[in-house]
C-alpha atoms as a PDB file:
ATOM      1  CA  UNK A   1      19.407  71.937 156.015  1.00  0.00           C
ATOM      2  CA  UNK A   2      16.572  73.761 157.069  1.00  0.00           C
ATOM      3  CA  UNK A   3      16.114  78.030 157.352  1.00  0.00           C
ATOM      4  CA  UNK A   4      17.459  79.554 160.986  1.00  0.00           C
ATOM      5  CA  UNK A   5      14.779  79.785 163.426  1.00  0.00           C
ATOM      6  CA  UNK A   6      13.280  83.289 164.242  1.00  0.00           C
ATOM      7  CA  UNK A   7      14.689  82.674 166.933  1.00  0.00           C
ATOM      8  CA  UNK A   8      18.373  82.225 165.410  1.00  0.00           C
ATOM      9  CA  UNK A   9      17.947  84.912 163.097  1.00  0.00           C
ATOM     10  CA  UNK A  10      17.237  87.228 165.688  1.00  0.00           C
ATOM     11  CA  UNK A  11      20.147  86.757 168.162  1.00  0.00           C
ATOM     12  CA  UNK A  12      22.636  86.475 164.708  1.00  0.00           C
ATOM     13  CA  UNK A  13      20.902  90.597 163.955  1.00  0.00           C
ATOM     14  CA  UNK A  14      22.235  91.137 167.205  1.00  0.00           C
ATOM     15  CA  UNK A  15      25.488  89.858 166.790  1.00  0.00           C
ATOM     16  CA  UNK A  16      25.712  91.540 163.883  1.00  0.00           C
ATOM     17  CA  UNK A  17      25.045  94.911 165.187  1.00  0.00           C
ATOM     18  CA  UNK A  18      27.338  95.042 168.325  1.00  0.00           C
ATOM     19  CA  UNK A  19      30.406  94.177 165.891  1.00  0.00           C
ATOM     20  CA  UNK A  20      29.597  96.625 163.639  1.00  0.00           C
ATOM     21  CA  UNK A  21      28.594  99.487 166.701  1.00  0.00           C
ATOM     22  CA  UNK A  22      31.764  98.128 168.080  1.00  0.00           C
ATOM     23  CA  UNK A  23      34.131  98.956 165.129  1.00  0.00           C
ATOM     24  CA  UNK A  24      32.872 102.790 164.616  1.00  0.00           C
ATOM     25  CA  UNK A  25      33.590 103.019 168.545  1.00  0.00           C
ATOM     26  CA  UNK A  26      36.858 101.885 167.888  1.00  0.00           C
ATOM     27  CA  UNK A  27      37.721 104.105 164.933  1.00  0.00           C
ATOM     28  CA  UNK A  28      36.004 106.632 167.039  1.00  0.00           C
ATOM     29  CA  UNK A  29      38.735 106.046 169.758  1.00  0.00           C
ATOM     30  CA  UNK A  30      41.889 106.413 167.587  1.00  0.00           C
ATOM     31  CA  UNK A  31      41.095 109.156 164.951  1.00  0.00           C
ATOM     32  CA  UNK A  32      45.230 108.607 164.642  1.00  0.00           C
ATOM     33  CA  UNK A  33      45.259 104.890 163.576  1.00  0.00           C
ATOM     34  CA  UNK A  34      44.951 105.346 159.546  1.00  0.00           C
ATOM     35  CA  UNK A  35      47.887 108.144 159.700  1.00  0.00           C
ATOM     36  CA  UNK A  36      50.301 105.726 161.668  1.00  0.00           C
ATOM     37  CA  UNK A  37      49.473 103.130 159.340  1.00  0.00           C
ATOM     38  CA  UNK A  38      50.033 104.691 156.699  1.00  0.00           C
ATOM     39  CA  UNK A  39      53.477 105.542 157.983  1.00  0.00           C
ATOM     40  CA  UNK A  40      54.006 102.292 159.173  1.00  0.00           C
ATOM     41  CA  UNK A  41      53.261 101.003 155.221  1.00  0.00           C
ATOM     42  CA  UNK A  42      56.023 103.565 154.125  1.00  0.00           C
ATOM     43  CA  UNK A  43      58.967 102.250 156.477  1.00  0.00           C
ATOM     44  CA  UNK A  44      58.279  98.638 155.871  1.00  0.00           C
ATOM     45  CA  UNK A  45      57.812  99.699 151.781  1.00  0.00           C
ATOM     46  CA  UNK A  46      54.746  96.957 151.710  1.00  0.00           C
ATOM     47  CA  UNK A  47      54.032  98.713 148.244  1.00  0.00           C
ATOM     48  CA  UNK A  48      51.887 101.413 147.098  1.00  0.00           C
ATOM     49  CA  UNK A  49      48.111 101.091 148.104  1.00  0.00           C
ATOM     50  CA  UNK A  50      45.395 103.046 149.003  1.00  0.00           C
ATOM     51  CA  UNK A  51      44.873 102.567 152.563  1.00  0.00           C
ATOM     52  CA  UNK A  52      41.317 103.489 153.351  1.00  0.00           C
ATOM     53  CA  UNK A  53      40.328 101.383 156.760  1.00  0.00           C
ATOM     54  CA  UNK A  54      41.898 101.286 159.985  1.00  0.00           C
ATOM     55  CA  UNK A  55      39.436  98.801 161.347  1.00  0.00           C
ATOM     56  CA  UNK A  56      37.042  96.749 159.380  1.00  0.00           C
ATOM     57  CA  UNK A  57      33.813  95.262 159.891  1.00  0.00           C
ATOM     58  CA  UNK A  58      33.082  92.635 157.580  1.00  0.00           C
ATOM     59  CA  UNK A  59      30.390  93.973 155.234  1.00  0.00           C
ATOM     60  CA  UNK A  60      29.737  90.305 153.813  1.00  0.00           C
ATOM     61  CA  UNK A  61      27.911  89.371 157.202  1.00  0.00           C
ATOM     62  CA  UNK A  62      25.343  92.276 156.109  1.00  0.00           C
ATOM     63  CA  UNK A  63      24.603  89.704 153.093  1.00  0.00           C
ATOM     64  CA  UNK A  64      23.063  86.738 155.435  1.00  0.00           C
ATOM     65  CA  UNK A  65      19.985  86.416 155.797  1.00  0.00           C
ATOM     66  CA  UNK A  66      17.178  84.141 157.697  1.00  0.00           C
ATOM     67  CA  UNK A  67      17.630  81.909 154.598  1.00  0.00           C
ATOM     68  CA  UNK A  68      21.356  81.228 154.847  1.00  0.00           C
ATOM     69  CA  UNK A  69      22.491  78.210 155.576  1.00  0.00           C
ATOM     70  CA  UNK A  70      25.699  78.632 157.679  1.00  0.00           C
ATOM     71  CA  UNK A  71      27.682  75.287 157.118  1.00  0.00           C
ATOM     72  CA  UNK A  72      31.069  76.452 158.786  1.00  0.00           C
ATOM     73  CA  UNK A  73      32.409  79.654 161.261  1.00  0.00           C
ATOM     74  CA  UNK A  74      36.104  80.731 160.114  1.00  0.00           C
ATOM     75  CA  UNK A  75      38.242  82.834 161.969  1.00  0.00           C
ATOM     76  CA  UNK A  76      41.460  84.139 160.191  1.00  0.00           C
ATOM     77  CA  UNK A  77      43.968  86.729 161.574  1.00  0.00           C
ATOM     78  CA  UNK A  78      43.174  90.208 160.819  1.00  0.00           C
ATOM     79  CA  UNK A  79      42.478  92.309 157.325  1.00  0.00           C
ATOM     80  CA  UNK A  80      44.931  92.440 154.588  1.00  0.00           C
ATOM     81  CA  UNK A  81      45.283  94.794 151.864  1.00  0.00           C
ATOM     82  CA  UNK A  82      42.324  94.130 150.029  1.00  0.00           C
ATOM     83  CA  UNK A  83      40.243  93.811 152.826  1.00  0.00           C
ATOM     84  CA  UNK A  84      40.636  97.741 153.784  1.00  0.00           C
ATOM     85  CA  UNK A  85      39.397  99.307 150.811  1.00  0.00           C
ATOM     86  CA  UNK A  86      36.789 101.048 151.395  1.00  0.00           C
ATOM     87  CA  UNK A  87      34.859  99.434 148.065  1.00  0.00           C
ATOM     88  CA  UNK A  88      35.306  95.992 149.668  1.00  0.00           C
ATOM     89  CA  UNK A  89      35.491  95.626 153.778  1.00  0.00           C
ATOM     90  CA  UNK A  90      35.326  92.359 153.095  1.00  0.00           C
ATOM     91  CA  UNK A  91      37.292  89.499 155.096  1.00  0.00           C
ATOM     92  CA  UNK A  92      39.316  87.182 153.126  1.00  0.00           C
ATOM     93  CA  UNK A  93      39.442  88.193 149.807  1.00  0.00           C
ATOM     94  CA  UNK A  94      43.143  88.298 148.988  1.00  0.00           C
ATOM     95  CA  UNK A  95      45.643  85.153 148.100  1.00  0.00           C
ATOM     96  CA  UNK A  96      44.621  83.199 151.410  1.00  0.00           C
ATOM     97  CA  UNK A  97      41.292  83.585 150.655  1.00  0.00           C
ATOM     98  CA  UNK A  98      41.354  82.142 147.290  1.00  0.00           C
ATOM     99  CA  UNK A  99      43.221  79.396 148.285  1.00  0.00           C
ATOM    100  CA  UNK A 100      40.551  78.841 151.219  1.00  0.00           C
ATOM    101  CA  UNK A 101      37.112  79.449 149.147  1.00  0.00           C
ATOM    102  CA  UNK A 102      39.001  76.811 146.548  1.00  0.00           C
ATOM    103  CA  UNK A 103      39.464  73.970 149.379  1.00  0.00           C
ATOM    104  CA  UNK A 104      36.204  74.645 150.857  1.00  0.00           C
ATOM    105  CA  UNK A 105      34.392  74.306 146.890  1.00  0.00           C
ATOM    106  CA  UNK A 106      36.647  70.974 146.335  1.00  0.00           C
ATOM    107  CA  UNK A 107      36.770  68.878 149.767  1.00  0.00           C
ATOM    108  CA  UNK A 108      33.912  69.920 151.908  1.00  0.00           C
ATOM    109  CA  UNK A 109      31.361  70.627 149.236  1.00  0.00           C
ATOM    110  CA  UNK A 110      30.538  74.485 151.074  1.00  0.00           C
ATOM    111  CA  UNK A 111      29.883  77.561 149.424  1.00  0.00           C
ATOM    112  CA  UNK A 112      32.636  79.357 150.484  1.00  0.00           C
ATOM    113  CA  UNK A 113      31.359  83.135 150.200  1.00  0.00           C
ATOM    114  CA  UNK A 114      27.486  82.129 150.880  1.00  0.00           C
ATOM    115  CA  UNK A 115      27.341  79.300 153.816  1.00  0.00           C
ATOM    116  CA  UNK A 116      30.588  80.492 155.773  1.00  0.00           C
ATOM    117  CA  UNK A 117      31.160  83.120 158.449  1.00  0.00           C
ATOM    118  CA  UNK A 118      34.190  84.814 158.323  1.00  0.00           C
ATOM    119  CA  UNK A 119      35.777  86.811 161.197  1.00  0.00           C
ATOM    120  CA  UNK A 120      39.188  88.084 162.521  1.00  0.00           C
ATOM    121  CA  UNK A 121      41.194  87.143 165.852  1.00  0.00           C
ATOM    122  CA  UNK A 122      40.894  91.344 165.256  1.00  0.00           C
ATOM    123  CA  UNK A 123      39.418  93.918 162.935  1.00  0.00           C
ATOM    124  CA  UNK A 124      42.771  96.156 162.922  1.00  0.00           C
ATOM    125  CA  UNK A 125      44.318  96.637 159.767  1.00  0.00           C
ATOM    126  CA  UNK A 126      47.978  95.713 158.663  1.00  0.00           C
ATOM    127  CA  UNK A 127      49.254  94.305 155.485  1.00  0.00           C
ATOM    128  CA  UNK A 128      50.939  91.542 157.144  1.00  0.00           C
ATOM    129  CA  UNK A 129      49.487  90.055 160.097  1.00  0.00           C
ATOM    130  CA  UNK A 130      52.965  90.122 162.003  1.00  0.00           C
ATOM    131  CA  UNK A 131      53.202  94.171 161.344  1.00  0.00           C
ATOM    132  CA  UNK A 132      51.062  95.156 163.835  1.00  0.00           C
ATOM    133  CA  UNK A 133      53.843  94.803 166.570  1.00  0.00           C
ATOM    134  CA  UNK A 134      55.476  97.610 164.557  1.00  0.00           C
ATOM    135  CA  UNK A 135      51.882  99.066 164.371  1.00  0.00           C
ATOM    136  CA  UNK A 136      51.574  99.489 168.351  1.00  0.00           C
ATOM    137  CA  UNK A 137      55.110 100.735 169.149  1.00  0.00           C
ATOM    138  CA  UNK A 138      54.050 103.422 166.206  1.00  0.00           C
ATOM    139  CA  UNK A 139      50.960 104.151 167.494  1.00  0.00           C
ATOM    140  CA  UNK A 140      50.710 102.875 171.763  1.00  0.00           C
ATOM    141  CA  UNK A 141      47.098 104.188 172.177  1.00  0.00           C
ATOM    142  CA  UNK A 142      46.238 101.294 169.944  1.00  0.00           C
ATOM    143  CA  UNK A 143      47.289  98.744 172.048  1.00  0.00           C
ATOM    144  CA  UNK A 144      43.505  98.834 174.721  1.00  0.00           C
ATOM    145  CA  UNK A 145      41.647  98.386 171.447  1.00  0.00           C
ATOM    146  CA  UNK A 146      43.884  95.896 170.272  1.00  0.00           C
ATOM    147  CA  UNK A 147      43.177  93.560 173.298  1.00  0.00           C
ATOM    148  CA  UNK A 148      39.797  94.619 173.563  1.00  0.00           C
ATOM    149  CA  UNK A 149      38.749  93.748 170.187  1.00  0.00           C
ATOM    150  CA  UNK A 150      40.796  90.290 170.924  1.00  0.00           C
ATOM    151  CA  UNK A 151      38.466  89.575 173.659  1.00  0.00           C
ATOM    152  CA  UNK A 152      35.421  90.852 172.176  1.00  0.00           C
ATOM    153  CA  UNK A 153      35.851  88.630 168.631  1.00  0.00           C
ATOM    154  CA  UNK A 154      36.956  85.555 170.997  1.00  0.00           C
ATOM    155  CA  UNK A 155      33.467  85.748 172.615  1.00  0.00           C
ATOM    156  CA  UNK A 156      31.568  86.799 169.115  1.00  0.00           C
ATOM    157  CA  UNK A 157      33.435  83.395 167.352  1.00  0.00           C
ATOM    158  CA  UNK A 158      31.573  81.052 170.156  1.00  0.00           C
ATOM    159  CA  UNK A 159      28.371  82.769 170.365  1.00  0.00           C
ATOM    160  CA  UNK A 160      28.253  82.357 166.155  1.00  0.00           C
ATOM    161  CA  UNK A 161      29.483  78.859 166.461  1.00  0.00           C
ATOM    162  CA  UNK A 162      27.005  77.655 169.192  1.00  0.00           C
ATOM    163  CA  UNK A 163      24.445  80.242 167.715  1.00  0.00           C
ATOM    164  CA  UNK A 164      24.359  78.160 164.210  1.00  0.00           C
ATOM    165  CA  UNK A 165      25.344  74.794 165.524  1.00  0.00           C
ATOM    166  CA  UNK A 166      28.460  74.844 163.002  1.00  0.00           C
ATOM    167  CA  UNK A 167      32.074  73.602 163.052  1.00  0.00           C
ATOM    168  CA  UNK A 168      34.717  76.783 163.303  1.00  0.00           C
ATOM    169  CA  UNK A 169      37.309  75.987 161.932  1.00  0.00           C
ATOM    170  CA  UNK A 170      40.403  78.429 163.417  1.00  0.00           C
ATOM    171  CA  UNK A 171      42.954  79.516 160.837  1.00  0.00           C
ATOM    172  CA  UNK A 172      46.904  80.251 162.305  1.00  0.00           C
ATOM    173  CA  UNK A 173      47.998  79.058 164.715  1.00  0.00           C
ATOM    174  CA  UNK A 174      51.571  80.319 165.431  1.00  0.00           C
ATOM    175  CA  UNK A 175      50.516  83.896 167.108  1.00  0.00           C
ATOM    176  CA  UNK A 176      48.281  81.759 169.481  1.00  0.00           C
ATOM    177  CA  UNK A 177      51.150  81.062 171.916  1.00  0.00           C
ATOM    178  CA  UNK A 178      52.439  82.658 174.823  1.00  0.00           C
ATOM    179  CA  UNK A 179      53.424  86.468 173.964  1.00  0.00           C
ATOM    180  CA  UNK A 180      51.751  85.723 170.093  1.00  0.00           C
ATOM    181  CA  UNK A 181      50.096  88.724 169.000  1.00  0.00           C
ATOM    182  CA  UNK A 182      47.155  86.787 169.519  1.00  0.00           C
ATOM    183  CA  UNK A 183      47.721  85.315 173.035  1.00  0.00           C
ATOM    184  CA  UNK A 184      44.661  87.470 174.371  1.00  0.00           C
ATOM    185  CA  UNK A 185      42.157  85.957 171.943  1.00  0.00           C
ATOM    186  CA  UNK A 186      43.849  82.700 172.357  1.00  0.00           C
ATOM    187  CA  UNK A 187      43.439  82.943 176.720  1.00  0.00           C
ATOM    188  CA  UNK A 188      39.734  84.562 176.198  1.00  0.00           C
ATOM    189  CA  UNK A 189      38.554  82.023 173.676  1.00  0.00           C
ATOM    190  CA  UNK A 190      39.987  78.664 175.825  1.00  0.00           C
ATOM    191  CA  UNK A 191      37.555  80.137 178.646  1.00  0.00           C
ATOM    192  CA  UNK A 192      34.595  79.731 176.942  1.00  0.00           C
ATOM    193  CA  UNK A 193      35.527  76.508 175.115  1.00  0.00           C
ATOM    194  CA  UNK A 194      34.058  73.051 175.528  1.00  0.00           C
ATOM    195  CA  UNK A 195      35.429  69.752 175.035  1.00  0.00           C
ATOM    196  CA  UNK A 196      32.198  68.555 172.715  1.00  0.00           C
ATOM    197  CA  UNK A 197      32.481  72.033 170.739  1.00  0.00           C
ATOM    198  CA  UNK A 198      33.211  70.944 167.090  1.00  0.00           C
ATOM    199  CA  UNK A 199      36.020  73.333 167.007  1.00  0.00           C
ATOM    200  CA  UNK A 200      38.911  72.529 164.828  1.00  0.00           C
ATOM    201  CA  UNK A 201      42.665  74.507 164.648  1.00  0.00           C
ATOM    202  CA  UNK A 202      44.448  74.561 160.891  1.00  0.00           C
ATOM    203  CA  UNK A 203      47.711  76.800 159.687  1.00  0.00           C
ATOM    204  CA  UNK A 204      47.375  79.441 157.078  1.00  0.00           C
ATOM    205  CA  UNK A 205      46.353  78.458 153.780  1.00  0.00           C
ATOM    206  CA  UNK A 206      48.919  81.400 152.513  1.00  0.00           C
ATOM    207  CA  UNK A 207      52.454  80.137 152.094  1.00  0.00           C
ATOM    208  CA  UNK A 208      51.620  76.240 151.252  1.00  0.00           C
ATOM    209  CA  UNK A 209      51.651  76.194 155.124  1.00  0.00           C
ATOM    210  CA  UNK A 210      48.298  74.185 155.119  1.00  0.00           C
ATOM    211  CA  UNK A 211      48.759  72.251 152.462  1.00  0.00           C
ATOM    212  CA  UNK A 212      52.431  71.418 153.533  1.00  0.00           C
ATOM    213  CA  UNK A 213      51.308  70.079 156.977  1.00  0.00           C
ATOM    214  CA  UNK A 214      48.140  68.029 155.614  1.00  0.00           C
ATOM    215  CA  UNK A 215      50.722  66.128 153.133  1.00  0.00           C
ATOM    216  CA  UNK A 216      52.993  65.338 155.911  1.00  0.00           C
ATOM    217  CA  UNK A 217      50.885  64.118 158.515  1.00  0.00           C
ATOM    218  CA  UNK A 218      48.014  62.473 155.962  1.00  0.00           C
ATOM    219  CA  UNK A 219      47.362  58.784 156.605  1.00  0.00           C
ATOM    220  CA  UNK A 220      48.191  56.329 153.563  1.00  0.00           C
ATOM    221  CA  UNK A 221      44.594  55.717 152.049  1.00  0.00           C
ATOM    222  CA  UNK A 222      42.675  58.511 154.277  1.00  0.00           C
ATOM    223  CA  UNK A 223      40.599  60.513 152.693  1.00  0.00           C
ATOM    224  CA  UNK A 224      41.268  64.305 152.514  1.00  0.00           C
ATOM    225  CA  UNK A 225      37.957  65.243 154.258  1.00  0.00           C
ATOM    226  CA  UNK A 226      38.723  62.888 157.210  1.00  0.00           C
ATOM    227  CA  UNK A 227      42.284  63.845 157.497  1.00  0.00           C
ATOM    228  CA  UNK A 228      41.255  67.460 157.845  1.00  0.00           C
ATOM    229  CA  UNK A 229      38.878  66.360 160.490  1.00  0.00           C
ATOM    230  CA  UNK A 230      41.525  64.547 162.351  1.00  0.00           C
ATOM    231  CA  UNK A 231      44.529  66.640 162.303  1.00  0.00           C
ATOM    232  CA  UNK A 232      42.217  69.946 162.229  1.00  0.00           C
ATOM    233  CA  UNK A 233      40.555  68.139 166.126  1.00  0.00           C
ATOM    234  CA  UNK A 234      45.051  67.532 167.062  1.00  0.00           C
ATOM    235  CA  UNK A 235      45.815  70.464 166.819  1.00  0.00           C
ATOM    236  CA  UNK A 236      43.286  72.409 168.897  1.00  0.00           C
ATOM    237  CA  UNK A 237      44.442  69.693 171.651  1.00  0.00           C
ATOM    238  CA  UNK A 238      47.461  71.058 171.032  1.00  0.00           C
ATOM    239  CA  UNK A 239      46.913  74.430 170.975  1.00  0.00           C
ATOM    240  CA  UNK A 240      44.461  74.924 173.278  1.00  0.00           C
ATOM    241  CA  UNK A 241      44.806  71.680 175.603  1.00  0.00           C
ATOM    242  CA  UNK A 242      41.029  70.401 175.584  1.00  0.00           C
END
């Protein structure tokens, strides 16, 4: 595969640099958000870490460069543990992550941490994905930048899928529905979407979830790439209806 175009390289910089502006202006916003999730980590007892980042930009898109050959866009829920620390800001680096960059090695022959883009449905921080309901009745002045940031990385997964001509492949699925703590990105992303986009929808790698669902519904004698390809293009029918 050949080097981006100037062209390409230039509109990615931009990209790049309106999520980034966009996170300080959103931990400009709520100077509170660290200190209620910090208390939010001490009710639920989700164990003793350093919690460093209330939103995080991903510092591993700051690693591409006109070079990089972008192979896949992956969007995942929103940073974990690991992902906060200050020493990392770095999107899927934790259990799910692994599990991911060791599919991604085996079946579709991609360098997981060099030729894909990983984003978030958001950038907010919560050690489990499903905390940050807790997260918003702790701290309600979160919830504008909460949608916002749902609309804004909606529009940023397109622009980097259509930007690099690359499949994006959408990781979790059960938030997506009506009332789902991701039902905003869900509704924004569906308006920009495209029935020839090469968009595919998958469950979490985390929990055997993935894994579970491509053993039950592979075909006898399909291979795993094309299986993936198939059930990954059902359910985004599913989910999103196009």
């Amino acid at each position: 595969m050949a080097p981006n175009s100037p062209d390409t390289w230039q509109c990615f910089c931009e990209l790049r640099a309106s999520f980034r502006e966009r996170v300080t202006a959103w931990s400009l916003l709520l100077p509170g958000l660290l200190e209620a999730q910090k208390l939010l980590s001490r009710q639920l007892n989700t164990g003793d870490y350093p919690l460093e980042t209330a939103i995080v930009y991903n510092r591993a898109l700051d690693e591409i460069d006109a070079n990089t050959v972008i192979r896949w866009i992956l969007v995942a829920d929103n940073p974990g543990k690991k992902e906060q620390l200050s020493l990392q800001n770095r999107y899927l680096i934790g259990s799910s992550g692994t599990m991911a960059e060791n599919f991604f090695t085996r079946e579709l022959d991609t360098n997981f941490r060099k030729e894909v883009v990983i984003i978030n449905k958001t950038p907010i921080h919560t050690a489990k994905t499903i905390q940050l309901r807790a997260l918003l009745r702790i701290c309600p002045e979160a919830g504008s930048v909460f949608e916002e940031s749902q609309v804004f990385m909606a529009d940023l997964a397109i622009s980097l899928h259509r930007l690099f001509k690359a499949p994006l492949w959408i990781m979790g699925l059960s938030e997506l529905r009506s009332r789902g703590l991701f039902e905003v990105w869900h509704r924004q992303f569906k308006t920009s979407l495209n029935k020839d986009d090469s968009i595919l929808a998958f469950n979490h790698f985390s929990m055997g979830s993935f894994a579970g669902d491509l053993k039950k519904r592979r075909r006898a004698g399909e291979k795993t790439v094309d299986a993936v390809l198939r059930i990954g293009h059902e359910n985004r029918i599913r989910v999103f209806g196009t």
